[in-house]
C-alpha atoms as a PDB file:
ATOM      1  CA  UNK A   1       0.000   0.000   0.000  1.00  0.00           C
ATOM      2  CA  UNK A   2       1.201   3.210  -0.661  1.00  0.00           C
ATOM      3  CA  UNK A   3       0.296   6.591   0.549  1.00  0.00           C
ATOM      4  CA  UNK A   4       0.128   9.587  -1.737  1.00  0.00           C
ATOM      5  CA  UNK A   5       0.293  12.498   0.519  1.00  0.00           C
ATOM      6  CA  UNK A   6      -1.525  15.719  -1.184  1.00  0.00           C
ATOM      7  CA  UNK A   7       0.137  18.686  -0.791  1.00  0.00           C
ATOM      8  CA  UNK A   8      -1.682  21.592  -0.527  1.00  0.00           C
ATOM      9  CA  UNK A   9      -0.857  24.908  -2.312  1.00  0.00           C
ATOM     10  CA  UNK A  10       0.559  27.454  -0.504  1.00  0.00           C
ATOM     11  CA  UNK A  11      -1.481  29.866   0.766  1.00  0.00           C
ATOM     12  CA  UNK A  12      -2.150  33.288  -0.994  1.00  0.00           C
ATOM     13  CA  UNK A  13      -0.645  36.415   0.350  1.00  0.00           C
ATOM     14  CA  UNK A  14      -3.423  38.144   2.204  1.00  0.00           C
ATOM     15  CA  UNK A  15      -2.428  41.277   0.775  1.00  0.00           C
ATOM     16  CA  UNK A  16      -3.167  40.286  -2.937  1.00  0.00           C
ATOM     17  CA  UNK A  17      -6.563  38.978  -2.472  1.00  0.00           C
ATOM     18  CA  UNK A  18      -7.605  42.504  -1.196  1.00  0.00           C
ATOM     19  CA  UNK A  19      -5.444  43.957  -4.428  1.00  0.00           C
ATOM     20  CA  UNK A  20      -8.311  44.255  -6.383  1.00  0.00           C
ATOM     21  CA  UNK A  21     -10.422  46.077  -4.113  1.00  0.00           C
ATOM     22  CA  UNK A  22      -7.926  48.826  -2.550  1.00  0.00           C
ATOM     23  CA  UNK A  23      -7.256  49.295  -6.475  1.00  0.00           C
ATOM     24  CA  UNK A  24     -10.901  49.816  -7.136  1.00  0.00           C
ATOM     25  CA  UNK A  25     -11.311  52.307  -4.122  1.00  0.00           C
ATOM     26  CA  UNK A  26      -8.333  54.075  -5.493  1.00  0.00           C
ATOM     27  CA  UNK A  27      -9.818  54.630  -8.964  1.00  0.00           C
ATOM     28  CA  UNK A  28     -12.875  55.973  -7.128  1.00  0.00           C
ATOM     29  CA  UNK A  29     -11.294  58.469  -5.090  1.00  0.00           C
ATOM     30  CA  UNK A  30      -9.209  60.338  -8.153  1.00  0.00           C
ATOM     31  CA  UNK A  31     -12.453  59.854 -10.041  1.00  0.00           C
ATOM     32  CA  UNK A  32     -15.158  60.829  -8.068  1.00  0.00           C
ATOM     33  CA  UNK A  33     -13.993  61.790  -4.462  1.00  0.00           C
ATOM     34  CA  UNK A  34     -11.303  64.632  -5.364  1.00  0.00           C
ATOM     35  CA  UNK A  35     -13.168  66.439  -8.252  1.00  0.00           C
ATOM     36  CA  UNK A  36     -16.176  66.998  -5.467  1.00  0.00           C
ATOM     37  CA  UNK A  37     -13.955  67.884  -2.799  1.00  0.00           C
ATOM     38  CA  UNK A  38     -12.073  70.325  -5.256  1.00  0.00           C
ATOM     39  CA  UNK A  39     -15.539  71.841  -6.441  1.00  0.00           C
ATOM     40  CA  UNK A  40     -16.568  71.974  -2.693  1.00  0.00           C
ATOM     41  CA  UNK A  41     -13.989  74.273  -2.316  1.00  0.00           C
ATOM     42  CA  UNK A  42     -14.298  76.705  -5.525  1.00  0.00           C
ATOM     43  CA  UNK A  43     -18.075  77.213  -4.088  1.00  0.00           C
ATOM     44  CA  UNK A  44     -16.979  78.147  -0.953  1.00  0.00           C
ATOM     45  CA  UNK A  45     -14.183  80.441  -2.430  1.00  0.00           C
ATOM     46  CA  UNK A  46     -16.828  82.030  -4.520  1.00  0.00           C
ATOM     47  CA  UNK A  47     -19.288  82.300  -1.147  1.00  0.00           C
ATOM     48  CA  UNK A  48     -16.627  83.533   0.562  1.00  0.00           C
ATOM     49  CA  UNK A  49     -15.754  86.774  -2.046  1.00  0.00           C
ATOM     50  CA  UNK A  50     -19.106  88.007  -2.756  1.00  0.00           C
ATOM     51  CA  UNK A  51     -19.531  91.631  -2.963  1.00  0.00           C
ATOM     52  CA  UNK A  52     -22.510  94.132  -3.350  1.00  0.00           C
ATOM     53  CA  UNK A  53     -22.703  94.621  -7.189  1.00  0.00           C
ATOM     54  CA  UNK A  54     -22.158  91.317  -8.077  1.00  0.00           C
ATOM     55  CA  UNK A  55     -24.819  89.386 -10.238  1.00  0.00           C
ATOM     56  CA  UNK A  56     -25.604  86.307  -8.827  1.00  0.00           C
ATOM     57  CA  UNK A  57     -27.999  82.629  -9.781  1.00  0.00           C
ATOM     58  CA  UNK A  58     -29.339  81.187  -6.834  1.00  0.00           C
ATOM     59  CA  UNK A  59     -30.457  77.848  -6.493  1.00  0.00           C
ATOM     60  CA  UNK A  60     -34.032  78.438  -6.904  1.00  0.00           C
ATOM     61  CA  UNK A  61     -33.123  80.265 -10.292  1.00  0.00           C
ATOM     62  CA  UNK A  62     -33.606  83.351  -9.303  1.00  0.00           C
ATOM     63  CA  UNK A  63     -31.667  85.943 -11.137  1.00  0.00           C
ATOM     64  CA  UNK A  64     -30.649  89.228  -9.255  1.00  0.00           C
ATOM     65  CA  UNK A  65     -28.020  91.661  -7.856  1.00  0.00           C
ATOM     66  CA  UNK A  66     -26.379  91.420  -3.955  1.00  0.00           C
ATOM     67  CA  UNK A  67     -27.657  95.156  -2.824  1.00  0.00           C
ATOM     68  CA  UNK A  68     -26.043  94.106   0.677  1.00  0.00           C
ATOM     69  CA  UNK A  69     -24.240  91.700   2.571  1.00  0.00           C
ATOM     70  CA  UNK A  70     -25.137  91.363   5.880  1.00  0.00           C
ATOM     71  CA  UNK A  71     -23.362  89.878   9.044  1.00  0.00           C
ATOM     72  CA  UNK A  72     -25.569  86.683   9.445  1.00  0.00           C
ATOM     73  CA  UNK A  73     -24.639  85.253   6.224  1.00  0.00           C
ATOM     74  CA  UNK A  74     -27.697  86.842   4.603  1.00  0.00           C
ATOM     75  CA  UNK A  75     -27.697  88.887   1.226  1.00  0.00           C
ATOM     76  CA  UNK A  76     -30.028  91.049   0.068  1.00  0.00           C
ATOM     77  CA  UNK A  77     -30.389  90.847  -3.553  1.00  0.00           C
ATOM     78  CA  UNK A  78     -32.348  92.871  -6.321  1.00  0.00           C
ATOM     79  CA  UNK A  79     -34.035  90.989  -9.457  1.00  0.00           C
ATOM     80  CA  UNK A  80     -35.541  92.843 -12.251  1.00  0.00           C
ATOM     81  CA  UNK A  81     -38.016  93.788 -13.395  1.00  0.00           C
ATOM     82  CA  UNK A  82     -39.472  96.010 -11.030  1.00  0.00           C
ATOM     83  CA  UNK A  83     -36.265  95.778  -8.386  1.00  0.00           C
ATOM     84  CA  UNK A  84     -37.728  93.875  -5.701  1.00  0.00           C
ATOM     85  CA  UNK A  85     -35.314  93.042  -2.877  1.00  0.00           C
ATOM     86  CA  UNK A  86     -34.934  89.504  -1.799  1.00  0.00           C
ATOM     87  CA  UNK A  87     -33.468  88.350   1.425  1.00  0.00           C
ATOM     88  CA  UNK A  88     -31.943  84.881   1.332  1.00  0.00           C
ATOM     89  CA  UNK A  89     -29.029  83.053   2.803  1.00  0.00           C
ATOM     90  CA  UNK A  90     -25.541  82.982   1.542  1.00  0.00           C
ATOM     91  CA  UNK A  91     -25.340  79.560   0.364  1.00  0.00           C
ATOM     92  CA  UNK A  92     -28.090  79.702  -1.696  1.00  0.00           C
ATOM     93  CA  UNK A  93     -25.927  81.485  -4.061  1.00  0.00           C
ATOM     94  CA  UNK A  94     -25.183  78.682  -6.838  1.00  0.00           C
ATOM     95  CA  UNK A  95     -23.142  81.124  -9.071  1.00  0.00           C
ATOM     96  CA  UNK A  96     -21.596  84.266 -10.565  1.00  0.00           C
ATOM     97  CA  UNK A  97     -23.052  85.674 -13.688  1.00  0.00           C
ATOM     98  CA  UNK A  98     -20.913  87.302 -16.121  1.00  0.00           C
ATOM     99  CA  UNK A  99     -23.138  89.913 -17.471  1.00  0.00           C
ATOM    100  CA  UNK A 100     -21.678  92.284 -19.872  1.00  0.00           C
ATOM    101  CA  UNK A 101     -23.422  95.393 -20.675  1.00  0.00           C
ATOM    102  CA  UNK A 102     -24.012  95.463 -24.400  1.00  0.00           C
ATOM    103  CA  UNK A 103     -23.768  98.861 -26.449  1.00  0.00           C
END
């Protein structure tokens, strides 16, 4: 009688059976995770240097002109066509508008 004796294969390094999946959360983070943390901070650059005179989008759509900035991160803003003032919060501010005056 003889006895075969089975080897087993070695076992696989721990660290390349999680390869695929640090590589994966990798790709996600220069993908997804840094363009929205870089944005984050262009919006809150942007919040940050405001300045009566400045024509602004809000999130709603509105379309206006900061009047004032006040200390409670409030504007006041002024939308055509009949100049009504609006009162709303900083951070509803979703953008500058470039608005050139045309001759």
């Amino acid at each position: 009688m003889s006895f075969f004796l089975l080897q087993s294969s070695p076992a696989a390094n721990p660290l390349l059976q999680f390869l695929p999946i640090i590589v994966i959360f990798g790709i996600f983070y220069f993908l997804l995770f840094m363009p929205m943390q870089r944005q984050k901070k262009q919006q809150a650059k942007m919040l940050a240097e405001l300045k009566a005179g400045d024509h602004v989008l809000t999130n709603g759509g509105v379309v206006g002109s900061i009047v004032a900035l006040n200390d409670d991160d409030t504007i006041i803003i002024r939308v055509k066509p009949d100049g009504v003032k609006l009162q709303m919060a900083r951070g509803a501010v979703s953008s500058l508008l470039n608005l050139e005056k045309k001759s």
